[in-house]
N, C-alpha and C. Protein backbone atom coordinates (compact mmCIF):
# COMPACT_ATOMS: atom_id res chain seq x y z
N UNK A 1 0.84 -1.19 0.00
CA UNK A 1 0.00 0.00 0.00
C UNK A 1 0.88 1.24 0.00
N UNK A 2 -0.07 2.50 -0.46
CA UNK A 2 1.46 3.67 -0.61
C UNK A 2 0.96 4.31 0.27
N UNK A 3 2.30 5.18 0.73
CA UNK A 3 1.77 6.14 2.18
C UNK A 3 0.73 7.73 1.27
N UNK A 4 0.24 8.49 2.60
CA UNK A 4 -0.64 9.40 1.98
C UNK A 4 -0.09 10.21 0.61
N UNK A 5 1.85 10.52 1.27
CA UNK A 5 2.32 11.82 0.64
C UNK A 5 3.40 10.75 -0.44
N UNK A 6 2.46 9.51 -1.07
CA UNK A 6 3.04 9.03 -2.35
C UNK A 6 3.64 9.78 -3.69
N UNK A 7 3.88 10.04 -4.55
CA UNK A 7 4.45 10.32 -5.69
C UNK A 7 3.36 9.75 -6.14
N UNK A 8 2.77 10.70 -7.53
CA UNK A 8 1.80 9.92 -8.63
C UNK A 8 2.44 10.34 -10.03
N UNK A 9 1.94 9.08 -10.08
CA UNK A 9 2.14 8.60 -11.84
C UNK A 9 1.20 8.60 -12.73
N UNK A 10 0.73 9.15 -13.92
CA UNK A 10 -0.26 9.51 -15.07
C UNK A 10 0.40 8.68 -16.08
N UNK A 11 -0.29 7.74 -16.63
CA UNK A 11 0.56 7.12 -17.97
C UNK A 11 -0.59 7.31 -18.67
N UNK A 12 -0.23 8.05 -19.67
CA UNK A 12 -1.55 8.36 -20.88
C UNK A 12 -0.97 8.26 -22.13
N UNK A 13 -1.48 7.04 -22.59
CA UNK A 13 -1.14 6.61 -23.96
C UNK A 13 -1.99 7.36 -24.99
N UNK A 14 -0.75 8.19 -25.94
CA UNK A 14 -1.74 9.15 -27.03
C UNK A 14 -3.20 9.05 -27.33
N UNK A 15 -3.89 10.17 -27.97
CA UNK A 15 -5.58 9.92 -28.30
C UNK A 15 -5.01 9.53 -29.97
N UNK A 16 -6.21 9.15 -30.47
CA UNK A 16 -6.24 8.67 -31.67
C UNK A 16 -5.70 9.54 -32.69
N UNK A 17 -4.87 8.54 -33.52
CA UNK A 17 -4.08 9.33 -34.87
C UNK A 17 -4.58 8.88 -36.09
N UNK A 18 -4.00 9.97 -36.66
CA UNK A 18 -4.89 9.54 -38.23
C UNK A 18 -3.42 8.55 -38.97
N UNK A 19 -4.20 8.15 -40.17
CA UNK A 19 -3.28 7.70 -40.76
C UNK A 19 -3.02 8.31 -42.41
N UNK A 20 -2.58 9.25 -42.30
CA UNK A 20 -2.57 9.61 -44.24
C UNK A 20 -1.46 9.19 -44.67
N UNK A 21 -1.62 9.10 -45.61
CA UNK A 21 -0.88 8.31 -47.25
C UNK A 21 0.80 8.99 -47.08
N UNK A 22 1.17 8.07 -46.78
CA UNK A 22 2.96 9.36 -47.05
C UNK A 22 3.01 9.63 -46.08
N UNK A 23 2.64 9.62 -45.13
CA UNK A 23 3.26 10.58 -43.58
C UNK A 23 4.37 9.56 -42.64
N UNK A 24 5.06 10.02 -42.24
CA UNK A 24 6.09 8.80 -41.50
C UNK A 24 5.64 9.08 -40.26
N UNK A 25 5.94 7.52 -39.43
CA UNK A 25 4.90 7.29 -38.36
C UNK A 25 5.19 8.16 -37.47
N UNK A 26 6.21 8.84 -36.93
CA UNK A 26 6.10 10.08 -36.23
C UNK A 26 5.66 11.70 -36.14
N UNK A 27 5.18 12.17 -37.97
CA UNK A 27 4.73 12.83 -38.24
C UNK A 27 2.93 12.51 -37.91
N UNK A 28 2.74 11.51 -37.56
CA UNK A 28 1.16 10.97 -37.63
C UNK A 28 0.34 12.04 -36.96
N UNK A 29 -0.82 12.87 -37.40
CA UNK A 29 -0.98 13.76 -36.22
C UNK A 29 -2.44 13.35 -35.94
N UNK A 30 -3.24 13.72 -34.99
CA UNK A 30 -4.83 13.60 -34.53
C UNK A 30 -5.53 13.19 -35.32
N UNK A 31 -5.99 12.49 -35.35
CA UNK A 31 -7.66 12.41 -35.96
C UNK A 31 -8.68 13.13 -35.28
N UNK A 32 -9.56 13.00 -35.65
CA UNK A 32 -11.07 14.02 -35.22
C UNK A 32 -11.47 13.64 -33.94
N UNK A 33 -11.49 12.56 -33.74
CA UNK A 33 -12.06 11.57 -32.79
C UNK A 33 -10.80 11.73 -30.73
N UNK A 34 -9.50 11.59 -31.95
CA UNK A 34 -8.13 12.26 -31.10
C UNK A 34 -8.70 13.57 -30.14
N UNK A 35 -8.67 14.20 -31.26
CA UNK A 35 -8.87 15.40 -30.66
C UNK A 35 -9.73 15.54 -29.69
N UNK A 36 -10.74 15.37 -29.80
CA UNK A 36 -12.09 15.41 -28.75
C UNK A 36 -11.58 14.18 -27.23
N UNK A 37 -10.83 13.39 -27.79
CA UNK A 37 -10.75 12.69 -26.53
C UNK A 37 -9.24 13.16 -25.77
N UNK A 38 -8.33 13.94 -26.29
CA UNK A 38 -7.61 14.39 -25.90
C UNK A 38 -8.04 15.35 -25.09
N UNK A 39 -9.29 16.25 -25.66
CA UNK A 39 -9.76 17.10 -24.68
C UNK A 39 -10.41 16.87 -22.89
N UNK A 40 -10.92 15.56 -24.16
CA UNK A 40 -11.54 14.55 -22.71
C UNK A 40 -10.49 14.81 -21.31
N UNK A 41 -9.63 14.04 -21.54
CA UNK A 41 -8.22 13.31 -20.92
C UNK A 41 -7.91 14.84 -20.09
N UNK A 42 -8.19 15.69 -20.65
CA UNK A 42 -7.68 17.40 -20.00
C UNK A 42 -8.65 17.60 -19.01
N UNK A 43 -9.66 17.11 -19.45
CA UNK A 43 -10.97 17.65 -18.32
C UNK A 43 -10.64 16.48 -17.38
N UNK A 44 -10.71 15.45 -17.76
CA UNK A 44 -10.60 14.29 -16.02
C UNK A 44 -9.06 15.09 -15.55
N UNK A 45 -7.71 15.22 -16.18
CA UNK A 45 -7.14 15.53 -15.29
C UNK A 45 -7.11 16.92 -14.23
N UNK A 46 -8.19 17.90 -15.03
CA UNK A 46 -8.26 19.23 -14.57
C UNK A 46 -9.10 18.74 -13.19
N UNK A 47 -9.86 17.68 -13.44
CA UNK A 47 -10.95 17.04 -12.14
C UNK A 47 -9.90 15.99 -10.95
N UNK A 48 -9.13 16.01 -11.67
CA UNK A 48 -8.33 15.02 -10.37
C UNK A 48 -7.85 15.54 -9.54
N UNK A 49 -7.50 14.80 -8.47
CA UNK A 49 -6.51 15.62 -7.33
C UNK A 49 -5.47 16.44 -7.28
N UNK A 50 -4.68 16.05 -8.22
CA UNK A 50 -3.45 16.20 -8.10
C UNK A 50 -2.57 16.60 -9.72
N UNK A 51 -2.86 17.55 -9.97
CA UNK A 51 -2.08 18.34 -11.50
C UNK A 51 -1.12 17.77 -11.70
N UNK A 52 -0.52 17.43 -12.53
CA UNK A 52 1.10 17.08 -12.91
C UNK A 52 2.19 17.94 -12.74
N UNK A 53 2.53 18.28 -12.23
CA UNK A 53 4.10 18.80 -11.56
C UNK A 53 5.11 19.07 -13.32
N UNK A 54 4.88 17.86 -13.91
CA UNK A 54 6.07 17.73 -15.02
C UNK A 54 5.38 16.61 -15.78
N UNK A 55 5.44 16.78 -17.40
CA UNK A 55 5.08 16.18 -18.28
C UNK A 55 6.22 15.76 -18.72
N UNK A 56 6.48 14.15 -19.25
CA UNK A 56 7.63 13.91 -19.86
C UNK A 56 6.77 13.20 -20.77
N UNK A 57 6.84 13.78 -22.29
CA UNK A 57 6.47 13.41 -23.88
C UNK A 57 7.09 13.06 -24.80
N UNK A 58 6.72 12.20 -25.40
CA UNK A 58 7.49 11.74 -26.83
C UNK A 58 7.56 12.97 -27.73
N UNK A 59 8.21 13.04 -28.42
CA UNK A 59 8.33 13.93 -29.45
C UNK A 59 7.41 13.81 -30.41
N UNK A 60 7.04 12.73 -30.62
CA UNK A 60 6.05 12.24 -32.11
C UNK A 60 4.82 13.65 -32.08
N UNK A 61 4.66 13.30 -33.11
CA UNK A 61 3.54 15.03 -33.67
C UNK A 61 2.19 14.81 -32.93
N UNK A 62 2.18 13.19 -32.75
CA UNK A 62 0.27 13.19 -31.82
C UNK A 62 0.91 13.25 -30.57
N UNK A 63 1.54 12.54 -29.92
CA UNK A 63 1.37 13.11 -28.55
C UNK A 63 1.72 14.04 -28.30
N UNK A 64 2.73 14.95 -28.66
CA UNK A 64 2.59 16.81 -28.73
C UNK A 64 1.30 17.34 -28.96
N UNK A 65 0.49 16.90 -29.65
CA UNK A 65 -0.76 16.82 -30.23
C UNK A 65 -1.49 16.64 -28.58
N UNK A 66 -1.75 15.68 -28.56
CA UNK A 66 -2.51 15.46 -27.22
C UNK A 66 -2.08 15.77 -26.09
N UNK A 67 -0.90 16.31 -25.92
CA UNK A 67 -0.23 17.25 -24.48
C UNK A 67 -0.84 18.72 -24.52
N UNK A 68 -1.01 19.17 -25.89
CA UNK A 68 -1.21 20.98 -26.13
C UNK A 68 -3.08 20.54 -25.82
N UNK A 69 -3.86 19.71 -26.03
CA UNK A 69 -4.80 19.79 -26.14
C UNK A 69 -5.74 19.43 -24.47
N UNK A 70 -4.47 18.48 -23.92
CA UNK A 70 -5.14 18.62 -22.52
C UNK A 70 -4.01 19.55 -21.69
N UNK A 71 -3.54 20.09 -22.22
CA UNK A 71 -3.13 21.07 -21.55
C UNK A 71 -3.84 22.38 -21.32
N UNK A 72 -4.24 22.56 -22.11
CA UNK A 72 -5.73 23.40 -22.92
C UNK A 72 -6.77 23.63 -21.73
N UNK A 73 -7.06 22.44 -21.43
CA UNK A 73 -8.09 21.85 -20.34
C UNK A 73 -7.45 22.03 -18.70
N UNK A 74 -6.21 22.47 -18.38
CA UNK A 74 -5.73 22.17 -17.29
C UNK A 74 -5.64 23.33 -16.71
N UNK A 75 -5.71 23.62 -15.03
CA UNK A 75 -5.49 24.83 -14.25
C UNK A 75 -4.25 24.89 -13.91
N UNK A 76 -3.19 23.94 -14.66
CA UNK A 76 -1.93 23.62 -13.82
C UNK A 76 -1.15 24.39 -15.34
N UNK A 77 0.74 24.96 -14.97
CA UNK A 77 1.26 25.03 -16.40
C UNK A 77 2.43 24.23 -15.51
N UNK A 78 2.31 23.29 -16.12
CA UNK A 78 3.87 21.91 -15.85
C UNK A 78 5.04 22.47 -16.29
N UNK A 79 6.22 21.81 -16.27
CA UNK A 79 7.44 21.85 -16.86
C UNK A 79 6.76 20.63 -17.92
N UNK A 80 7.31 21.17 -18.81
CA UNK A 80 7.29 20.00 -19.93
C UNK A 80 8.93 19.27 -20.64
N UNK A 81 8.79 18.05 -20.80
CA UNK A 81 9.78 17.40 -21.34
C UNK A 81 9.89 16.54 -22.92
N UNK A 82 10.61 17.17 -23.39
CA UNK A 82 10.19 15.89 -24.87
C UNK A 82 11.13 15.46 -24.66
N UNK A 83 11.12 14.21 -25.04
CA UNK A 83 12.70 13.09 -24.78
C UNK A 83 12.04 12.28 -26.04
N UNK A 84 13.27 12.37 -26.69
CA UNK A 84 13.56 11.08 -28.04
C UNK A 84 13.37 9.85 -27.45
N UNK A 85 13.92 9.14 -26.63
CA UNK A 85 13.87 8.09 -25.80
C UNK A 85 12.81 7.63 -25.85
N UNK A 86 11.41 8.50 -26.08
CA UNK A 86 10.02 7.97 -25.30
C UNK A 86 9.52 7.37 -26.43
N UNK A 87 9.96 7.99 -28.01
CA UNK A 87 9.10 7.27 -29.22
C UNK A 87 9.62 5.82 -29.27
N UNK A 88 8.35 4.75 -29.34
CA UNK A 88 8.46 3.50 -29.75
C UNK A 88 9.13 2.61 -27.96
N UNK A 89 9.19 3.61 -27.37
CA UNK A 89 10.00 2.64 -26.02
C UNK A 89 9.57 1.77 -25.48
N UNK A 90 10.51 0.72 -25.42
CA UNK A 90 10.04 0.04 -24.06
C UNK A 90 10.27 0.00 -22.80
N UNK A 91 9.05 -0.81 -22.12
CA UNK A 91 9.22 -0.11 -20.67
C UNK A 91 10.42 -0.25 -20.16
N UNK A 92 11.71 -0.56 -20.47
CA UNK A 92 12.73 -0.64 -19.56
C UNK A 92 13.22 0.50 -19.87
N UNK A 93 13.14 1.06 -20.99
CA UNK A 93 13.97 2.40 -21.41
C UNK A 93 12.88 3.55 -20.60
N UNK A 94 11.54 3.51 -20.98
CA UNK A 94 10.60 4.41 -20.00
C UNK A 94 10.91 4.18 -18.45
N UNK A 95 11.42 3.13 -18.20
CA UNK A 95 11.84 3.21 -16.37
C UNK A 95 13.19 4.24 -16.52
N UNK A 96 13.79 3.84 -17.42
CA UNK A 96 15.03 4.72 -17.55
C UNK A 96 14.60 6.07 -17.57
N UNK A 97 13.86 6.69 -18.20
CA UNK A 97 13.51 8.28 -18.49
C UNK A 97 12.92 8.70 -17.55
N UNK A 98 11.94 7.27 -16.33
CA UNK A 98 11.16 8.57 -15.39
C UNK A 98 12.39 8.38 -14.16
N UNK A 99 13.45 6.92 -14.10
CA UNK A 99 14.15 7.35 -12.76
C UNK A 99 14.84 8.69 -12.96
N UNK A 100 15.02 9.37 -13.56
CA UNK A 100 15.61 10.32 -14.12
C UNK A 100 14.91 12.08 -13.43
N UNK A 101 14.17 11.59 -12.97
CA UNK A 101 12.74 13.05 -12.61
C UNK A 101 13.34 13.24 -11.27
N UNK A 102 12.77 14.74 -11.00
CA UNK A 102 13.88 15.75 -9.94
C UNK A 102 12.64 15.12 -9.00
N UNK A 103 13.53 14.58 -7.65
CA UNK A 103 12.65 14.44 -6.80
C UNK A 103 11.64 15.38 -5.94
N UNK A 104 11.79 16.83 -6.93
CA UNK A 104 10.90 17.80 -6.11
C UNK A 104 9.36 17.71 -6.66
N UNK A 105 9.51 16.73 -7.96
CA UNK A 105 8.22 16.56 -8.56
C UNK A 105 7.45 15.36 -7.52
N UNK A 106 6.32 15.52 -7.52
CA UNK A 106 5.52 14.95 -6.88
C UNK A 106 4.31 13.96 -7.66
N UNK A 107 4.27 14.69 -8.80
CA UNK A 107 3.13 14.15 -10.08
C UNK A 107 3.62 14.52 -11.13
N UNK A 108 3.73 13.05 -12.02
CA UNK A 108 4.56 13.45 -12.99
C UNK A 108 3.31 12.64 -14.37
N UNK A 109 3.18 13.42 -15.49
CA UNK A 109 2.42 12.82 -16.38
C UNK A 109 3.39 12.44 -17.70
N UNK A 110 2.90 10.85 -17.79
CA UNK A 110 4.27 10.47 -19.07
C UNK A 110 3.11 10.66 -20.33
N UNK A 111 3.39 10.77 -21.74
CA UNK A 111 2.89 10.49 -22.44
C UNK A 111 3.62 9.70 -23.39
N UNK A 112 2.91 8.47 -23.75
CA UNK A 112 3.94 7.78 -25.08
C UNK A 112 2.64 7.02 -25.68
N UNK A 113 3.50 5.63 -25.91
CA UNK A 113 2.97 5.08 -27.05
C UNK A 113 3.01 3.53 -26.38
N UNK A 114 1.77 2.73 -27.42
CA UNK A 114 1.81 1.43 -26.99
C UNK A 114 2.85 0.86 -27.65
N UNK A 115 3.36 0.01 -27.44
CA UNK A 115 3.13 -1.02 -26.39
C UNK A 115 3.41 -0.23 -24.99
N UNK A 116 4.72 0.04 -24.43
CA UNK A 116 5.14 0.69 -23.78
C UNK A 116 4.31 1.61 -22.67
N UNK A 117 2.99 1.56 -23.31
CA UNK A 117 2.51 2.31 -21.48
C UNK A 117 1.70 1.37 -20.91
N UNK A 118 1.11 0.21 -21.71
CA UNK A 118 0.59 -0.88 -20.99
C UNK A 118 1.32 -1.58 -20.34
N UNK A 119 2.77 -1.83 -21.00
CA UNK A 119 3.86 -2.93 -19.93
C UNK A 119 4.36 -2.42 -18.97
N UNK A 120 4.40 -0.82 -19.19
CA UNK A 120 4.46 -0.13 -18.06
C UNK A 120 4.16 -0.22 -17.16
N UNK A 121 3.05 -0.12 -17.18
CA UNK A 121 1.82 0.17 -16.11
C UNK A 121 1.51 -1.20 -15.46
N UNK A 122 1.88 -2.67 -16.38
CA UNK A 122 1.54 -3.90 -15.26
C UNK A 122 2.66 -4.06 -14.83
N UNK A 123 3.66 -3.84 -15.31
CA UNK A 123 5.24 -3.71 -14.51
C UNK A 123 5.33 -3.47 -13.23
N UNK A 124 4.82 -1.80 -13.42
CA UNK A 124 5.14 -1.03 -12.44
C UNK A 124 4.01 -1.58 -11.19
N UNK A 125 2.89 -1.99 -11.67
CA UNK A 125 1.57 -2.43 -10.61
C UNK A 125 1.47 -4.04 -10.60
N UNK A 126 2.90 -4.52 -10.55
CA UNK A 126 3.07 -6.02 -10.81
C UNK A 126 2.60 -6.89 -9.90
N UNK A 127 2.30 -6.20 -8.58
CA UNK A 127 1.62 -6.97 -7.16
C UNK A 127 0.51 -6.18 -6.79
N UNK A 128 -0.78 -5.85 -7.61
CA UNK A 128 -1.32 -5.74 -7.56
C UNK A 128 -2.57 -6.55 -8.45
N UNK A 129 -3.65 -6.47 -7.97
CA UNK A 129 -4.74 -7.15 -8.55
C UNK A 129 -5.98 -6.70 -8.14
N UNK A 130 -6.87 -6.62 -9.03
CA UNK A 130 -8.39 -5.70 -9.43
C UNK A 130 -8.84 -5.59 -10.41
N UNK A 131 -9.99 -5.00 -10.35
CA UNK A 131 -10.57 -4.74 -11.94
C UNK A 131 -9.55 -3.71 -13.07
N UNK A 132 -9.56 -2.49 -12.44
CA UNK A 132 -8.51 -1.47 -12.84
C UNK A 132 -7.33 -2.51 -13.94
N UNK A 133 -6.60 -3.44 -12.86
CA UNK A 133 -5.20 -4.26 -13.13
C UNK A 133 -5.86 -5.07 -14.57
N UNK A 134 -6.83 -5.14 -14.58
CA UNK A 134 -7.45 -6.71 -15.56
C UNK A 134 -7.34 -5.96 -16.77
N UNK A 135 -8.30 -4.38 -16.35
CA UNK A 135 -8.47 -3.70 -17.83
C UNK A 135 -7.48 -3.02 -18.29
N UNK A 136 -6.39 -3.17 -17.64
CA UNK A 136 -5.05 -2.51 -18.55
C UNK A 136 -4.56 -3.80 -19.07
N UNK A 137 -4.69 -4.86 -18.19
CA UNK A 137 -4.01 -5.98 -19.15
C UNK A 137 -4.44 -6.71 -20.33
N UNK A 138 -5.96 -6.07 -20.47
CA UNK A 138 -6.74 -6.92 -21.38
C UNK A 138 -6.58 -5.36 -22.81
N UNK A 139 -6.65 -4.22 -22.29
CA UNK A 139 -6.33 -3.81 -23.50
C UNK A 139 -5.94 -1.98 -22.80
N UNK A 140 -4.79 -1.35 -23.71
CA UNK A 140 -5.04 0.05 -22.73
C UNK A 140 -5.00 1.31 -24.39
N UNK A 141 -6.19 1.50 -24.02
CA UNK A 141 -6.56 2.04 -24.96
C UNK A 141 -6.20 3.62 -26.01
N UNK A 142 -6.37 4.34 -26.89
CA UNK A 142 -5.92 5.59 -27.18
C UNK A 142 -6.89 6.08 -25.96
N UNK A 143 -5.78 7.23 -25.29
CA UNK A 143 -6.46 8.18 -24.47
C UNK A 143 -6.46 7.97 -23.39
N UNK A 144 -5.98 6.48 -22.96
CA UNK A 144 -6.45 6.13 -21.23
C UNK A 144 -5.19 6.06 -20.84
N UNK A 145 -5.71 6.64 -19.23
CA UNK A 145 -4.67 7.02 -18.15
C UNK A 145 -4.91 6.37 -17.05
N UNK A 146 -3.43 5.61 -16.86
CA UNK A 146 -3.11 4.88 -15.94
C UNK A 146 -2.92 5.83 -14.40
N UNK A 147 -3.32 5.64 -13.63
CA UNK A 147 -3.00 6.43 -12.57
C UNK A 147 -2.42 5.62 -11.34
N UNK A 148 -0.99 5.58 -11.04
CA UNK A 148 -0.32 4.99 -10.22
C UNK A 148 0.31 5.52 -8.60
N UNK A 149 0.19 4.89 -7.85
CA UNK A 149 0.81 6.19 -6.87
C UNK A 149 2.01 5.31 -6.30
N UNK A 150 3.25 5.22 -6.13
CA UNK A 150 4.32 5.09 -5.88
C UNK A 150 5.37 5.79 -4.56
N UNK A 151 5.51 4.93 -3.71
CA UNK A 151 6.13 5.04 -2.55
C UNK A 151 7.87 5.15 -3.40
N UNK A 152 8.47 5.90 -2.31
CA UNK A 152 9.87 6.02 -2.59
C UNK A 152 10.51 6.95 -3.91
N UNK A 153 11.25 7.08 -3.87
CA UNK A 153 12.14 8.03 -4.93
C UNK A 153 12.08 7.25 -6.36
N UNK A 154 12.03 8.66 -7.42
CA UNK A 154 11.43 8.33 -9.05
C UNK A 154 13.11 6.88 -8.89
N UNK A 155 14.21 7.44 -8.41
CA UNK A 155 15.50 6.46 -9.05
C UNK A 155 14.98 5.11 -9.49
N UNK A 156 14.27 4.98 -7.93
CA UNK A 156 14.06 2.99 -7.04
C UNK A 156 13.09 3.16 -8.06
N UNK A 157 12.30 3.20 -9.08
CA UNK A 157 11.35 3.10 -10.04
C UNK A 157 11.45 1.46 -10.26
N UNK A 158 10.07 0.57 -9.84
CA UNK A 158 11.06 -0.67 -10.53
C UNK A 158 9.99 -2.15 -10.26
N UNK A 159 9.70 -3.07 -10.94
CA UNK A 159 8.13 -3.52 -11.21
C UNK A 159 7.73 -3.55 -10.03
N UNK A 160 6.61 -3.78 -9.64
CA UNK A 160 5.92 -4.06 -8.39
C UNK A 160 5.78 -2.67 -7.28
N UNK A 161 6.55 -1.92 -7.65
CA UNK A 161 6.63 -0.54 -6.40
C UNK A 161 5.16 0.66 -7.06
N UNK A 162 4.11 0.37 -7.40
CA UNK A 162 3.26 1.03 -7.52
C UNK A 162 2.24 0.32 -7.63
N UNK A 163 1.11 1.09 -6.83
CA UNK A 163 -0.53 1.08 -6.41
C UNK A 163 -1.05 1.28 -7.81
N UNK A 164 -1.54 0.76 -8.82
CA UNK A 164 -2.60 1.33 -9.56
C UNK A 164 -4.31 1.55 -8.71
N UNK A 165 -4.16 2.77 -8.90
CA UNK A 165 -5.23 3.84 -8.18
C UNK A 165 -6.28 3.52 -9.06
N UNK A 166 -5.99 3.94 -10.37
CA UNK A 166 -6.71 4.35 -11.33
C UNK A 166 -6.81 4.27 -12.73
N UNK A 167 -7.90 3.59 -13.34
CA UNK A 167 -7.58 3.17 -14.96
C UNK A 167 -8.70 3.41 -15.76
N UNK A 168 -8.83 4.86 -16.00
CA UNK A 168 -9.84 5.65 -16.91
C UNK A 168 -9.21 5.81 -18.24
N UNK A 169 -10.55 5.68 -19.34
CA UNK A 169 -10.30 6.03 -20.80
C UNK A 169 -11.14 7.02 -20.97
N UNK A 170 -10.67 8.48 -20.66
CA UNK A 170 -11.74 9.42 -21.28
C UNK A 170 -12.57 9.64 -22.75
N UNK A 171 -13.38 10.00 -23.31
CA UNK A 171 -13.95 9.68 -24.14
C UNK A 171 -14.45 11.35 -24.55
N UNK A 172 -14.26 11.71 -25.57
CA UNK A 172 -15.33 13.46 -26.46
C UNK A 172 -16.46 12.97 -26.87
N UNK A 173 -17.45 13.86 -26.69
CA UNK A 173 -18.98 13.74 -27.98
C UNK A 173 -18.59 14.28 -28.95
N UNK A 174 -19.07 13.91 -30.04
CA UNK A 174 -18.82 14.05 -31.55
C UNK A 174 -20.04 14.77 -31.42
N UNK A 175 -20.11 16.02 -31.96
CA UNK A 175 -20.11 16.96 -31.86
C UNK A 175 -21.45 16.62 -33.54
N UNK A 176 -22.71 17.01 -33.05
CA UNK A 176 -23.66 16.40 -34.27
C UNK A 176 -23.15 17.54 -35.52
N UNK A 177 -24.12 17.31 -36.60
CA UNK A 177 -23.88 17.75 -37.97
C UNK A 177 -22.39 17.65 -38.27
């Protein structure tokens, strides 16, 4: 169990990207559908407890994409991070990028890409079990945020040392006509 004054973790795997003809997969930017649920993802975090301290983002054009758009939505202005590291990673290289965070941060929001925020996230919540735990393992969707809370310093980052709290997929209305 984590103590009250835990460290939290946000793992929010990009909102939906389009796919056009010719674009290389890091240029990929929003789809329509993205967008609105990116906004989503801004409003639950503007509703949560606890703002993000520091965003660490892939560089790729959608999740820049979906950082500016729930950022949009937020009462908080973070430090933001793009790290090369984060496109295509896996979770051992993403343990690498968050032991790396100034321990004055308290809430830190990652954004990347699958695979990498689902293995994350059962990694990191490896002794845990619940509904939350089932539906990240059964699928973690564009847009949904893992919410972890973690005892001890970002360094000790490392499977099993985090509570999954929380495992929401925000969702936009499509907007009629």
């Amino acid at each position: 169990m984590t103590a009250p004054g835990a460290k939290r973790l946000y793992v929010l795997r990009h909102a939906k990207s389009a796919w056009p003809p010719g674009v290389p997969d890091p240029d990929r930017p929003l789809a329509g559908r993205g967008r609105r649920d990116a906004t989503a993802a801004g409003h639950w975090l503007r509703a949560a407890d606890r703002p993000p301290e520091l965003v660490v983002c892939s560089p790729a054009r959608r999740t820049r994409q979906t950082w500016e758009l729930v950022h949009a939505e937020l009462a908080a202005d973070p430090e933001v991070v793009h790290d090369d590291r984060l496109y295509a990673a896996e979770p051992a290289e993403l343990l690498r990028v968050l032991r790396q965070t100034p321990e004055r941060m308290r809430t830190v929001l990652l954004i990347a890409h699958q695979p990498g925020t689902r293995a994350l996230t059962l990694a990191l919540a490896a002794d845990a079990e619940g509904d939350a735990l089932r539906r990240v393992a059964e699928k973690f969707p564009t847009s949904a945020i893992a919410v972890l809370d973690v005892d001890g310093p970002w360094s000790a980052l490392a499977d099993g040392c985090a509570v999954l709290a929380e495992f929401v997929v925000p969702r936009g209305k499509k907007q009629p006509g």
